[in-house]
Protein backbone atom coordinates (compact mmCIF):
# COMPACT_ATOMS: atom_id res chain seq x y z
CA UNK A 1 -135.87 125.30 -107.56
CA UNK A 2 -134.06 122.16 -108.87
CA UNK A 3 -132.94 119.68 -106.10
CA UNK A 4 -129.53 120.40 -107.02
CA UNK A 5 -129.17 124.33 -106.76
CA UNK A 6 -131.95 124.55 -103.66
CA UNK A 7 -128.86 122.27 -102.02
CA UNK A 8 -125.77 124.15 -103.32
CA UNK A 9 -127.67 127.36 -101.80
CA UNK A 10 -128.07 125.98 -98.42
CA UNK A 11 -124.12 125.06 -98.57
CA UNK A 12 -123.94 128.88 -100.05
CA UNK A 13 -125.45 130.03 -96.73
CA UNK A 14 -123.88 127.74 -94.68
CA UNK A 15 -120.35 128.78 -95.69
CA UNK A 16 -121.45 132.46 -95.40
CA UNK A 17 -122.84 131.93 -91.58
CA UNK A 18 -119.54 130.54 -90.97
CA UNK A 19 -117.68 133.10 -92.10
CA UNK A 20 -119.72 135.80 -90.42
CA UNK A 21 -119.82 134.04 -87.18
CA UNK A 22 -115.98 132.65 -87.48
CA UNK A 23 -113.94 134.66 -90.36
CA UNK A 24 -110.92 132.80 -89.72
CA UNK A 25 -112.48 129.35 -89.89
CA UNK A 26 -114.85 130.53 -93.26
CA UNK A 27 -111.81 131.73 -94.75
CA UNK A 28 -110.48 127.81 -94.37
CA UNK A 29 -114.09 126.83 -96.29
CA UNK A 30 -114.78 125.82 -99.63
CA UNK A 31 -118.01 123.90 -101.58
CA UNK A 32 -116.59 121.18 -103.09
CA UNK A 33 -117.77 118.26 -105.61
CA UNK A 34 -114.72 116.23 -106.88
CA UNK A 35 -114.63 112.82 -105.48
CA UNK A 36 -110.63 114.08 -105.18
CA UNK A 37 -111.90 116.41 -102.13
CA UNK A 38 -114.46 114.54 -100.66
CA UNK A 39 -113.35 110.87 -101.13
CA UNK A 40 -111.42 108.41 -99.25
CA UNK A 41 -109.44 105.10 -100.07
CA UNK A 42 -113.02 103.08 -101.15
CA UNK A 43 -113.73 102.25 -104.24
CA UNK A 44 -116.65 105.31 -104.07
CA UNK A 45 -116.58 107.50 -107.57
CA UNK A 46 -118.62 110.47 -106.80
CA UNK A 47 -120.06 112.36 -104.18
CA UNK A 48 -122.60 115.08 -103.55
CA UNK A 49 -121.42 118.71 -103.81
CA UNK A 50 -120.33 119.25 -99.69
CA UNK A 51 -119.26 122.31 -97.50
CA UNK A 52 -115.78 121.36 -96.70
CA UNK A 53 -114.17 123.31 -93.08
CA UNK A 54 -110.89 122.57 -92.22
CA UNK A 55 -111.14 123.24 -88.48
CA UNK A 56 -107.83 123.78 -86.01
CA UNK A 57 -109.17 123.70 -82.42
CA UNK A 58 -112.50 121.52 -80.62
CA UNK A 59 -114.18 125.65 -80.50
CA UNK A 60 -114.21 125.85 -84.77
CA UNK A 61 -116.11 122.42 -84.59
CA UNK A 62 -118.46 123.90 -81.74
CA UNK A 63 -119.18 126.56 -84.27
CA UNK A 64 -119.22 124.55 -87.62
CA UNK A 65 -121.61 121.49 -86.14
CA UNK A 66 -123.90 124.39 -84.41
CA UNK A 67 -124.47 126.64 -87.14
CA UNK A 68 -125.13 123.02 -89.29
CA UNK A 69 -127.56 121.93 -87.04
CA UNK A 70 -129.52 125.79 -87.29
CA UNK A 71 -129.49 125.07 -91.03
CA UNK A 72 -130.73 121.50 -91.13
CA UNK A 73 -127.07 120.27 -92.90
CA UNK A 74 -125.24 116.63 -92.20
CA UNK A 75 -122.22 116.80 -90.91
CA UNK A 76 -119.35 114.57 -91.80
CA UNK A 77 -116.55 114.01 -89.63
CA UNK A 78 -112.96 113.15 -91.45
CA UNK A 79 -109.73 112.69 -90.66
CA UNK A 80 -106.52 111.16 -92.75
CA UNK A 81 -109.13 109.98 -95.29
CA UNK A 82 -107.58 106.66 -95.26
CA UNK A 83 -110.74 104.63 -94.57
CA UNK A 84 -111.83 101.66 -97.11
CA UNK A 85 -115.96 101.82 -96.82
CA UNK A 86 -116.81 105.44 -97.36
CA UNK A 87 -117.34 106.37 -93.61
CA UNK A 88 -115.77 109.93 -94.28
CA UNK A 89 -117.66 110.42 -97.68
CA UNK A 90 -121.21 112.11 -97.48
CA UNK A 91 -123.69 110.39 -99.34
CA UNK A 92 -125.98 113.67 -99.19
CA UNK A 93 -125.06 116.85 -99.52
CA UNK A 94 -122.87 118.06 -95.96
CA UNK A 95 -120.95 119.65 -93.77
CA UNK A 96 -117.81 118.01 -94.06
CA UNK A 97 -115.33 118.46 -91.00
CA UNK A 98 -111.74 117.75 -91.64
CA UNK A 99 -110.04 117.55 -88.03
CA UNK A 100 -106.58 116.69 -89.68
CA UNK A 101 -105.23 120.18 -88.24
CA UNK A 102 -106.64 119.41 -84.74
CA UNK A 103 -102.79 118.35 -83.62
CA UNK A 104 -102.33 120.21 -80.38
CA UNK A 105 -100.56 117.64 -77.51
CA UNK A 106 -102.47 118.73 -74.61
CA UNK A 107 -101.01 116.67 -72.32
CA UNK A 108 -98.20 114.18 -71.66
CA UNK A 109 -97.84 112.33 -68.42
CA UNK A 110 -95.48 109.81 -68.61
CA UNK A 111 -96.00 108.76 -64.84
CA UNK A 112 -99.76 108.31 -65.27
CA UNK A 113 -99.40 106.98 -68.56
CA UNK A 114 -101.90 108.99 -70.12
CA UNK A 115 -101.54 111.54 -73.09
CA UNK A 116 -104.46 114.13 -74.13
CA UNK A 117 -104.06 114.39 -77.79
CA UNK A 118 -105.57 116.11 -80.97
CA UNK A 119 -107.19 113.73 -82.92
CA UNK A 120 -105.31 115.15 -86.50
CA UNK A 121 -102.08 113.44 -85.20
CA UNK A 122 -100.53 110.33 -86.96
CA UNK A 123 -100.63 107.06 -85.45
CA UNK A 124 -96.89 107.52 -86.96
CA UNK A 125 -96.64 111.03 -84.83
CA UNK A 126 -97.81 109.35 -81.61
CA UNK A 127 -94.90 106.90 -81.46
CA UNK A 128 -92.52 109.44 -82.70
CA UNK A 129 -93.57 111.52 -79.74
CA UNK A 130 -93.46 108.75 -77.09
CA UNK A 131 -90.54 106.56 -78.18
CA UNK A 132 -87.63 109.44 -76.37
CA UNK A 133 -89.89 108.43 -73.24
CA UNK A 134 -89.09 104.87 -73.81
CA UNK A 135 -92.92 104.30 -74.62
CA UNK A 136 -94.59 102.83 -77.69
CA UNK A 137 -98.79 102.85 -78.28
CA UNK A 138 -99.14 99.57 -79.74
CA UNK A 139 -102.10 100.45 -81.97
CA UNK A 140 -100.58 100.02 -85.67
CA UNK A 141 -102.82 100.07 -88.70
CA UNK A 142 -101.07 99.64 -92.10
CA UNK A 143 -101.55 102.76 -93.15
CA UNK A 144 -99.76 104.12 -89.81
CA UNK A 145 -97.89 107.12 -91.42
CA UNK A 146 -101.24 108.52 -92.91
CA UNK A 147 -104.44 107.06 -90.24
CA UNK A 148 -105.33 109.67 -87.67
CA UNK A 149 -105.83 109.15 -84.10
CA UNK A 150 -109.46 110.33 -84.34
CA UNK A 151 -109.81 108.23 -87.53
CA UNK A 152 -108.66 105.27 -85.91
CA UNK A 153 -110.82 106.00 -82.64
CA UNK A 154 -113.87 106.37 -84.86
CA UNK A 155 -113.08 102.37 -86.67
CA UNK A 156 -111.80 101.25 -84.04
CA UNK A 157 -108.84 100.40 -85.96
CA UNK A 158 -106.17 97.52 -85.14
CA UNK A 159 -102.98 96.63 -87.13
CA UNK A 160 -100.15 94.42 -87.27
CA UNK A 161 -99.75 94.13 -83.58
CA UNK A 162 -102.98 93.37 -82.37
CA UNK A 163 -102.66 89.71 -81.61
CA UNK A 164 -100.99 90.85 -78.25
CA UNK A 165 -101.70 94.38 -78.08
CA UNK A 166 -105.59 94.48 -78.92
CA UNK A 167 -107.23 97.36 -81.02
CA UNK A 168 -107.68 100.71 -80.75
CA UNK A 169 -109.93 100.74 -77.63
CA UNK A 170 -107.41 99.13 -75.07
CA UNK A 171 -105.95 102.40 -75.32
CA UNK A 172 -107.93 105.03 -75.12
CA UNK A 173 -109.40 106.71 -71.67
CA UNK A 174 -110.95 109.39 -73.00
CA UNK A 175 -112.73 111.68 -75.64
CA UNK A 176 -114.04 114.55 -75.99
CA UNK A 177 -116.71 115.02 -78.39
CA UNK A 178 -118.77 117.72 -79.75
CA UNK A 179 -122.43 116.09 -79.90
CA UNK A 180 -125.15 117.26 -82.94
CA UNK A 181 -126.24 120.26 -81.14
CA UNK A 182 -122.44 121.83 -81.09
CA UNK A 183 -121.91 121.00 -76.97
CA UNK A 184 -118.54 119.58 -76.09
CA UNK A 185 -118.68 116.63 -73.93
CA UNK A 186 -115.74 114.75 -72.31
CA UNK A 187 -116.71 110.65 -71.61
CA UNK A 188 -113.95 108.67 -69.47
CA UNK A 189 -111.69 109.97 -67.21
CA UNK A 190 -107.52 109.84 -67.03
CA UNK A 191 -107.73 107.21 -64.60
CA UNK A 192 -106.65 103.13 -65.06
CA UNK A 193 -109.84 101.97 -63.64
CA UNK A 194 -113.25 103.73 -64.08
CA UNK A 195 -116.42 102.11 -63.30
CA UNK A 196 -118.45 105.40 -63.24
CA UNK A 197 -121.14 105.33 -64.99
CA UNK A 198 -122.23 103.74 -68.15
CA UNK A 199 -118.70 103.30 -70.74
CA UNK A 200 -119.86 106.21 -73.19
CA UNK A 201 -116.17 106.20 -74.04
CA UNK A 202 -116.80 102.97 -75.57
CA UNK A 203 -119.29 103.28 -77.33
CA UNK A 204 -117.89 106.46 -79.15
CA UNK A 205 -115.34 104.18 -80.34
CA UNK A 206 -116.06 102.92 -84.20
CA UNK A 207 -119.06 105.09 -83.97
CA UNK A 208 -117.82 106.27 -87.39
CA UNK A 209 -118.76 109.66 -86.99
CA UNK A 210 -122.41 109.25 -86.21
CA UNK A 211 -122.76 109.77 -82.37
CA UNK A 212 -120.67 113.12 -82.98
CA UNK A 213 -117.29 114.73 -83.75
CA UNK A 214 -113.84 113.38 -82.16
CA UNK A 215 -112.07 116.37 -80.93
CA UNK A 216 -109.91 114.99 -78.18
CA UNK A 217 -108.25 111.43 -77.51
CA UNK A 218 -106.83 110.84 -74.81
CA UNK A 219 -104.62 107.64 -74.97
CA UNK A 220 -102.76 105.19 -72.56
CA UNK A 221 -99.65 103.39 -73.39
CA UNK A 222 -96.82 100.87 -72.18
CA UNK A 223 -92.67 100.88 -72.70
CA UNK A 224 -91.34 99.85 -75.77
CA UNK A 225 -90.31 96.22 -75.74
CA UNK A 226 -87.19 95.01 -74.34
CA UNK A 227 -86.40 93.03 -77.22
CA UNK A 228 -88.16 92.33 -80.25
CA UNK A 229 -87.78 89.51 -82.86
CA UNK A 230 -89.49 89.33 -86.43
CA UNK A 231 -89.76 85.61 -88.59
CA UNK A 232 -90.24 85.41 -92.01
CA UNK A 233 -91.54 82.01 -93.21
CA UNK A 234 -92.14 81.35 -97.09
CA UNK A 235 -94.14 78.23 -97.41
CA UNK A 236 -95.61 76.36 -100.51
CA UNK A 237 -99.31 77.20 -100.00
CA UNK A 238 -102.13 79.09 -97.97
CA UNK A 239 -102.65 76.06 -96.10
CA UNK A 240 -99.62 74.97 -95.24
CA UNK A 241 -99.22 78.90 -94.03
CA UNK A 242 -102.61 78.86 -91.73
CA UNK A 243 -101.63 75.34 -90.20
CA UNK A 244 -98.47 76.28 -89.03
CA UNK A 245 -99.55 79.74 -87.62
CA UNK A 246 -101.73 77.69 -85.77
CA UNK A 247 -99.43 75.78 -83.78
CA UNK A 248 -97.45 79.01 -82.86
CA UNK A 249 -100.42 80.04 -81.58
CA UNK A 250 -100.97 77.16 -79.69
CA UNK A 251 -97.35 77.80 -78.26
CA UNK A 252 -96.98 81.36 -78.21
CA UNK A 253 -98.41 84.76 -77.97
CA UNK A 254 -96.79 86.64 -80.97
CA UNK A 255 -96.70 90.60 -81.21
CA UNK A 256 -97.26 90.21 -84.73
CA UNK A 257 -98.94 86.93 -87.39
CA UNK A 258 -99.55 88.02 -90.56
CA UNK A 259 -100.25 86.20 -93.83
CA UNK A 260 -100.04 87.57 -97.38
CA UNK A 261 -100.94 84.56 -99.91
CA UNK A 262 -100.25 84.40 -103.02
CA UNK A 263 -102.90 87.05 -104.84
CA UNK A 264 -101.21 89.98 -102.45
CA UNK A 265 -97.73 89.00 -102.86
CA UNK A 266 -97.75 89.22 -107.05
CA UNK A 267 -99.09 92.38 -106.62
CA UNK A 268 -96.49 94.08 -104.18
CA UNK A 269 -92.91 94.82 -104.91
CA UNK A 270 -91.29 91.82 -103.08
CA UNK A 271 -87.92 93.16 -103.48
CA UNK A 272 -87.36 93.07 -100.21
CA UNK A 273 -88.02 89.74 -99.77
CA UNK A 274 -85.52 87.86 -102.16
CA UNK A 275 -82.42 88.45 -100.76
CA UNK A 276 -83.90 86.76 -97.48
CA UNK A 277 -85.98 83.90 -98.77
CA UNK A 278 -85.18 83.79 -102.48
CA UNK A 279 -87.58 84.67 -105.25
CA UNK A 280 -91.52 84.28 -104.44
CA UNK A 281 -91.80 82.03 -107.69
CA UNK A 282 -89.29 79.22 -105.75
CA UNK A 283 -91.32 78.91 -103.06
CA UNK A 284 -94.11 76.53 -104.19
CA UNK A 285 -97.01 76.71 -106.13
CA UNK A 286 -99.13 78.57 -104.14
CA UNK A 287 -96.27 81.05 -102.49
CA UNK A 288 -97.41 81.99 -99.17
CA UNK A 289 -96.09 84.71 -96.59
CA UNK A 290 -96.07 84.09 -92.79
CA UNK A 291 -94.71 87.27 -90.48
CA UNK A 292 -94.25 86.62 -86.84
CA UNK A 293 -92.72 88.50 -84.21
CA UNK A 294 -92.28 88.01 -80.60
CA UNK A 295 -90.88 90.49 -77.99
CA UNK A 296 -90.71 91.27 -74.14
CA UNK A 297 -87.71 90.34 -72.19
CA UNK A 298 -88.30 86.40 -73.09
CA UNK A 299 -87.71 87.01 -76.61
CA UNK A 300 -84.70 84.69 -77.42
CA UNK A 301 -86.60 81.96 -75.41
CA UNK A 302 -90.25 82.34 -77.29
CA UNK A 303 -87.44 82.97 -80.64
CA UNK A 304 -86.02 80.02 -80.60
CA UNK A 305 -88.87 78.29 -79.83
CA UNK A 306 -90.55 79.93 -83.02
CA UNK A 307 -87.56 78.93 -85.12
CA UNK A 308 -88.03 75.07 -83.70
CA UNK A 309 -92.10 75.73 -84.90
CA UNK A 310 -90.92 76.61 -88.70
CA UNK A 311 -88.05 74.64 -89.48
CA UNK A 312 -90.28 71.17 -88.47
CA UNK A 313 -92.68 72.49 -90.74
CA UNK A 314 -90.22 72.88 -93.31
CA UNK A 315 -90.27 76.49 -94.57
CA UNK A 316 -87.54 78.66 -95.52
CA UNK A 317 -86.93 81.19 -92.53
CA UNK A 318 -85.11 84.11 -92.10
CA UNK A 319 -84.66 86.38 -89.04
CA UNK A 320 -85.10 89.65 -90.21
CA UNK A 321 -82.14 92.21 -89.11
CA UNK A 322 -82.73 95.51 -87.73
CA UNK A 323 -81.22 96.95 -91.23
CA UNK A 324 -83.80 95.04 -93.13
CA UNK A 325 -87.04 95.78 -91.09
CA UNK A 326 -88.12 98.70 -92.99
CA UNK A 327 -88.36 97.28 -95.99
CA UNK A 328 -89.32 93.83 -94.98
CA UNK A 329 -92.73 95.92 -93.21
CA UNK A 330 -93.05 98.32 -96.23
CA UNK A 331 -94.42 94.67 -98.38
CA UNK A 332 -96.83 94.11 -95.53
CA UNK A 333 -98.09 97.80 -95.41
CA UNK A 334 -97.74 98.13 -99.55
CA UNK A 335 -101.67 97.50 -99.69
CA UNK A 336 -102.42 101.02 -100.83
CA UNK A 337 -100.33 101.08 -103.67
CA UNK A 338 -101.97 98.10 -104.62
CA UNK A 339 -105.21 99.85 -104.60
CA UNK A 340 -104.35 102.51 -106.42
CA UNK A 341 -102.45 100.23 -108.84
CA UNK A 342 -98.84 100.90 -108.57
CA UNK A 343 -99.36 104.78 -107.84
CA UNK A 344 -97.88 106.43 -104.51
CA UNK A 345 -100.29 105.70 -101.70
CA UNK A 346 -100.91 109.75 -101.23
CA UNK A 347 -104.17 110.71 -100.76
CA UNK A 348 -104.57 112.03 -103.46
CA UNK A 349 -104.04 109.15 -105.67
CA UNK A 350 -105.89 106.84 -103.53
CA UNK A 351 -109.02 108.76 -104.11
CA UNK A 352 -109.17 109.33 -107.54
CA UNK A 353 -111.36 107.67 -109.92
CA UNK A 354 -109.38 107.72 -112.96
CA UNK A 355 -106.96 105.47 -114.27
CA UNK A 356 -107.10 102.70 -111.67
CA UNK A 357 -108.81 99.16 -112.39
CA UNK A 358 -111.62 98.25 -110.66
CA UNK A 359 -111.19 97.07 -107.27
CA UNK A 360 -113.33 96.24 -103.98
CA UNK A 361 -111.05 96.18 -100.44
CA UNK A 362 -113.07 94.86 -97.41
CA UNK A 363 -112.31 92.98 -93.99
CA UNK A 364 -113.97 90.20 -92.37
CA UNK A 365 -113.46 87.99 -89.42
CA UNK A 366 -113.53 84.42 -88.81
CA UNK A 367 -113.16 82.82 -85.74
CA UNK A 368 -109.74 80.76 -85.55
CA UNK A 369 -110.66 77.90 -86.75
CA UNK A 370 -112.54 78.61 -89.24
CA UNK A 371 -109.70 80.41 -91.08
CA UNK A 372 -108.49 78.00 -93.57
CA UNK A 373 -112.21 77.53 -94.77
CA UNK A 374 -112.57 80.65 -94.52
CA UNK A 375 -109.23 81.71 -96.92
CA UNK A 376 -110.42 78.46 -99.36
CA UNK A 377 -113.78 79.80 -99.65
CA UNK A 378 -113.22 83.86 -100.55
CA UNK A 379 -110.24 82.45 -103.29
CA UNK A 380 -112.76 80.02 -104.77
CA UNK A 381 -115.39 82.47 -105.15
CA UNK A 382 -113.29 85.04 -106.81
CA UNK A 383 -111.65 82.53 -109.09
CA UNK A 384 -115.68 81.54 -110.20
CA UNK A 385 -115.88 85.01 -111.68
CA UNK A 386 -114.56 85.69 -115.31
CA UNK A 387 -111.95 88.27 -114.91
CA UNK A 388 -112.04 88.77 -110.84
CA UNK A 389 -109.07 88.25 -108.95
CA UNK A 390 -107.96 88.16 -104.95
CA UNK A 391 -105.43 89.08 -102.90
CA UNK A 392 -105.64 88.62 -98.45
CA UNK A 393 -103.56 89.95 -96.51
CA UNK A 394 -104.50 88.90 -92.82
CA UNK A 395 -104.12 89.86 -89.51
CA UNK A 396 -103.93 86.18 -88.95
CA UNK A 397 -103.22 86.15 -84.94
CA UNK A 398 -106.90 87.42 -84.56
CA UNK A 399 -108.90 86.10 -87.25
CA UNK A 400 -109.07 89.50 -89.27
CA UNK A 401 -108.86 89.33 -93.53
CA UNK A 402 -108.44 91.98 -95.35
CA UNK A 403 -109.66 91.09 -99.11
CA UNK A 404 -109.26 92.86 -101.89
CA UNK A 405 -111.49 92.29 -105.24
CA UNK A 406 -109.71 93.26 -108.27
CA UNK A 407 -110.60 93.16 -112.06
CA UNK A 408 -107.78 91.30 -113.40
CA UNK A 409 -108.16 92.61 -116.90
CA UNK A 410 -108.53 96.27 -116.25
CA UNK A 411 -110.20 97.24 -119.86
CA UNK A 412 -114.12 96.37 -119.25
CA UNK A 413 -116.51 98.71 -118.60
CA UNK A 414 -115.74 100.31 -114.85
CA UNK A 415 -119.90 99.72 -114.00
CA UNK A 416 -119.77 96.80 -115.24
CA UNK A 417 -116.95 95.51 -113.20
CA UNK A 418 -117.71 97.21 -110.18
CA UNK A 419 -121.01 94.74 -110.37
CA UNK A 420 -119.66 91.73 -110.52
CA UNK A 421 -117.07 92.70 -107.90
CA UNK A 422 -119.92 93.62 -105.59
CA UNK A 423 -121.70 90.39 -106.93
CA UNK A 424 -118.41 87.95 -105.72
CA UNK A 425 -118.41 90.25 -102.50
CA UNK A 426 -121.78 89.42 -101.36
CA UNK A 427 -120.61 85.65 -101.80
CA UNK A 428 -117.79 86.03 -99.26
CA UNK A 429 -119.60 87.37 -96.83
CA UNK A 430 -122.46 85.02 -96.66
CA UNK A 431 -119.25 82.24 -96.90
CA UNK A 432 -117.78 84.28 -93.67
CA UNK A 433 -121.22 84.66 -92.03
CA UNK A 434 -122.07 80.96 -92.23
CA UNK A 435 -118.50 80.04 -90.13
CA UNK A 436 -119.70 82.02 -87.51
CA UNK A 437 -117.95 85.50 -89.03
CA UNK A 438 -118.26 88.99 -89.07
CA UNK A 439 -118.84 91.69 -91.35
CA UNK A 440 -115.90 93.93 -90.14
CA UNK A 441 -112.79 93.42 -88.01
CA UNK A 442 -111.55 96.91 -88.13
CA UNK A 443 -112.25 99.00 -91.02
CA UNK A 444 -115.83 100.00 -89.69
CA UNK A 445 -119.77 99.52 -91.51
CA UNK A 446 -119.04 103.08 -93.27
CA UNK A 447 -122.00 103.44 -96.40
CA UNK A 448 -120.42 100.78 -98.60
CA UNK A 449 -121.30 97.49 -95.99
CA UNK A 450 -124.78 98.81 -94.43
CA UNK A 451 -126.49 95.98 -96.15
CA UNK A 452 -123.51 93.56 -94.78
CA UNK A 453 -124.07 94.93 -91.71
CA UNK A 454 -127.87 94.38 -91.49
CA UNK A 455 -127.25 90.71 -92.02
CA UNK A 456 -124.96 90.28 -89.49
CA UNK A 457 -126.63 91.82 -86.83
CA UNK A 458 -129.99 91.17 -87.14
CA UNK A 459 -133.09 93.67 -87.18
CA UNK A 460 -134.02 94.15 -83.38
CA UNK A 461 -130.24 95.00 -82.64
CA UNK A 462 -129.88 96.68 -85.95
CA UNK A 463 -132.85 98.80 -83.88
CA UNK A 464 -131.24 99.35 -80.81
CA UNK A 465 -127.92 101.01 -82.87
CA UNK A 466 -130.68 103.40 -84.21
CA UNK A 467 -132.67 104.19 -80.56
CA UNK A 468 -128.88 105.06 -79.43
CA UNK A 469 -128.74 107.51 -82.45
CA UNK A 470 -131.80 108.61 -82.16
CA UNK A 471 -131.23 109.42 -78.23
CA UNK A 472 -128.04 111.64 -79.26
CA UNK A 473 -129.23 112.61 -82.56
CA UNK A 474 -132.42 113.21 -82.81
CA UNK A 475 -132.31 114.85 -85.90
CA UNK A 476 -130.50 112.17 -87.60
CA UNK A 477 -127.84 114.72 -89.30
CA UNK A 478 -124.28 112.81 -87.79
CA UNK A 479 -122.98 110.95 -90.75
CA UNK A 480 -126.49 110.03 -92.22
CA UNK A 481 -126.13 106.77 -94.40
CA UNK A 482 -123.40 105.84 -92.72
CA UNK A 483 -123.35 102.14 -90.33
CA UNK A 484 -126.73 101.72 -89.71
């Protein structure tokens, strides 16, 4: 039997155990093969023909990962399918678990400060549900309205905030987990301080999906800030930008730093931004955003002491307004229009493969000092390939840049392209490596950055991710392909 038909029959009786076993859950199954179903927000075009299960409670995965394991299937774990290096996309034909409908609040003590969540909840829907308590979770990736706790457990995700708040795993306690065989497990405890035992929670988190499924979070959290107050500086060049976030740094702990040069701001809709600091183009020749906030109940102290910071550097400043924050965030956040160019950031759109110009999103991190280097180097390698542009857009507070390859031109050949994209890539991260980088700051290894990965780590701990796998999965079928 061809290779391609013996696989589409084992999804055949895949999906028809399920449905015997679970009618409910089969009748919420479908083989798919369009990269429209089975894709994310990489640049991936295609994808093996995959058993898709939209599952609503931790049992259905039970089932699902079970009956895929008695079969001999991979299972791929997905959430808001908002990730940038294929982590959520098989790479061999699968079982592919959406937990997106997993949104049952289990739990909500505000005293103990500890919610039990489903992991198909917002980031978005976690604030909503804890700001009438007068508590915020600080976690806040750009894509905030779309990301899913579990997703964001599984990267280890950051955000906007993170210079003050730290990622994703500051605030979680707990998971539960369905492992390769189908048994639920619960690592962690609902407790502040746990010592008991080695931290499995831990290293669940940014696990992408190949230690098991994410059917549980359960989160911590703080009060929303007294006070909060967000800077805008416009200044005349990237290095003039990274400078002067420097000395704030030096000064003060912002909530929020963030950088968009010049690459990322031409390709947003900085509408927003006029009225406040006057047109991008009047700002110098190499127009460069700076974002800080500060908050807490010292906020007009560390405020005007952030003012004193920008105005002796001399770049135009604005205090953004409570009416004006929206919109003044929405240029930060606008990166996946910009990857889809110009269309609505729905899923949908964000994993097609038609219409949309070549491009090649990926995050590195440098150590502080090494930024401006860091920012000269990935601009000067993209500008040394015909048609390739760049656009960053960092997290600048913690060192994390978020760099996106694009094919200026848009009419070559896609494969073509995609080639010398992945050609200039490779460049940046040996330039990042060399300053004493990483491969990833928050967007995960996923299938696209194995190679990346390999080089950063090294081969004998490269091994020890594996023995871990190997120890929980011995049959190698969570996520194959995917990290390491």
């Amino acid at each position: 039997m061809h290779a391609t038909a013996a696989a589409h029959a084992v999804l055949a009786r895949l999906l028809d155990a399920i449905t015997s076993h679970a009618p409910e859950l089969g009748s919420r199954a479908r083989i798919a093969a369009r990269i429209e179903e089975l894709g994310d927000e990489s640049p991936i075009t295609s994808a093996p023909a995959s058993l898709v299960v939209e599952a609503r409670c931790a049992a259905e995965v039970q089932t699902a990962v079970a009956l895929a394991a008695r079969h001999g299937l991979p299972v791929v774990p997905r959430g808001g399918r908002t990730g940038l290096v294929g982590g959520a996309v098989p790479v061999v034909p699968s079982l592919v678990i959406d937990v997106s409908g997993i949104r049952s609040i289990h739990e909500l003590d505000i005293a103990g400060r500890y919610a039990h969540l489903g992991p198909g909840l917002t980031v978005a829907e976690v604030g909503e549900m804890l700001a009438p308590h007068g508590m915020f979770y600080p976690p806040d990736p750009a894509s905030v309205s779309r990301a899913t706790l579990g997703g964001t457990v599984a990267t280890n995700a950051g955000g906007l905030r993170c210079v003050k708040y730290g990622v994703t795993e500051r605030w979680i306690r707990s998971l539960d987990v369905v492992l390769a065989d189908g048994r639920l497990v619960t690592v962690g405890h609902r407790v502040i301080k746990d010592v008991t035992g080695l931290d499995l929670t831990h290293l669940m988190i940014g696990s992408e999906g190949t230690l098991g499924v994410i059917v549980g979070v359960g989160i911590t959290f703080c009060p929303i800030p007294v006070e909060s107050r967000l800077a805008l500086a416009a200044l005349g060049s990237a290095n003039e930008a990274i400078a002067l976030a420097g000395r704030v740094l030096d000064t003060l702990t912002p909530s929020m730093c963030e950088l968009l040069d010049a690459g990322a701001l031409l390709a947003r809709d900085t509408g927003p931004l006029s009225p406040l600091l006057g047109p991008v183009s009047e700002w110098g020749a190499d127009p460069t955003l700076l974002m800080i906030e500060v908050d807490g109940s010292a906020v007009e102290t560390e405020h005007a002491a952030l003012l004193d910071l920008l105005a002796a550097a001399g770049a135009r400043t604005h205090t953004v307004s409570p009416d004006d924050l929206d919109g003044v965030l929405s240029v930060r956040r606008g990166g996946s229009a910009v990857r889809s160019a110009g269309t609505p950031p729905t899923a949908e759109a964000l994993v097609s493969a038609s219409g949309a110009r070549p491009v090649l999103p990926q995050d590195v991190s440098v150590p502080l000092p090494r930024l401006a280097e860091a920012v000269a180097g990935i601009r000067s390698i993209a500008s040394g390939f015909e048609r390739t542009g760049s656009r960053i857009a960092a997290h600048l507070g913690d060192g994390n840049l978020h760099v996106l390859l694009v094919d200026e031109v848009g009419d070559a050949d896609h494969d073509e392209a995609r080639e010398r994209l992945q050609t200039a890539m490779a460049a940046i991260v040996d330039t990042v490596l060399s300053l004493g980088g990483t491969v990833s700051g928050e967007h995960g290894i996923g299938s696209l950055k194995r190679a990346y990965a390999a080089l950063d780590l090294g081969e004998d701990v490269m091994e020890m991710h594996r023995s871990i796998k190997l120890a929980l999965d011995p049959h190698s079928l969570m996520n194959p392909g995917t990290a390491f």
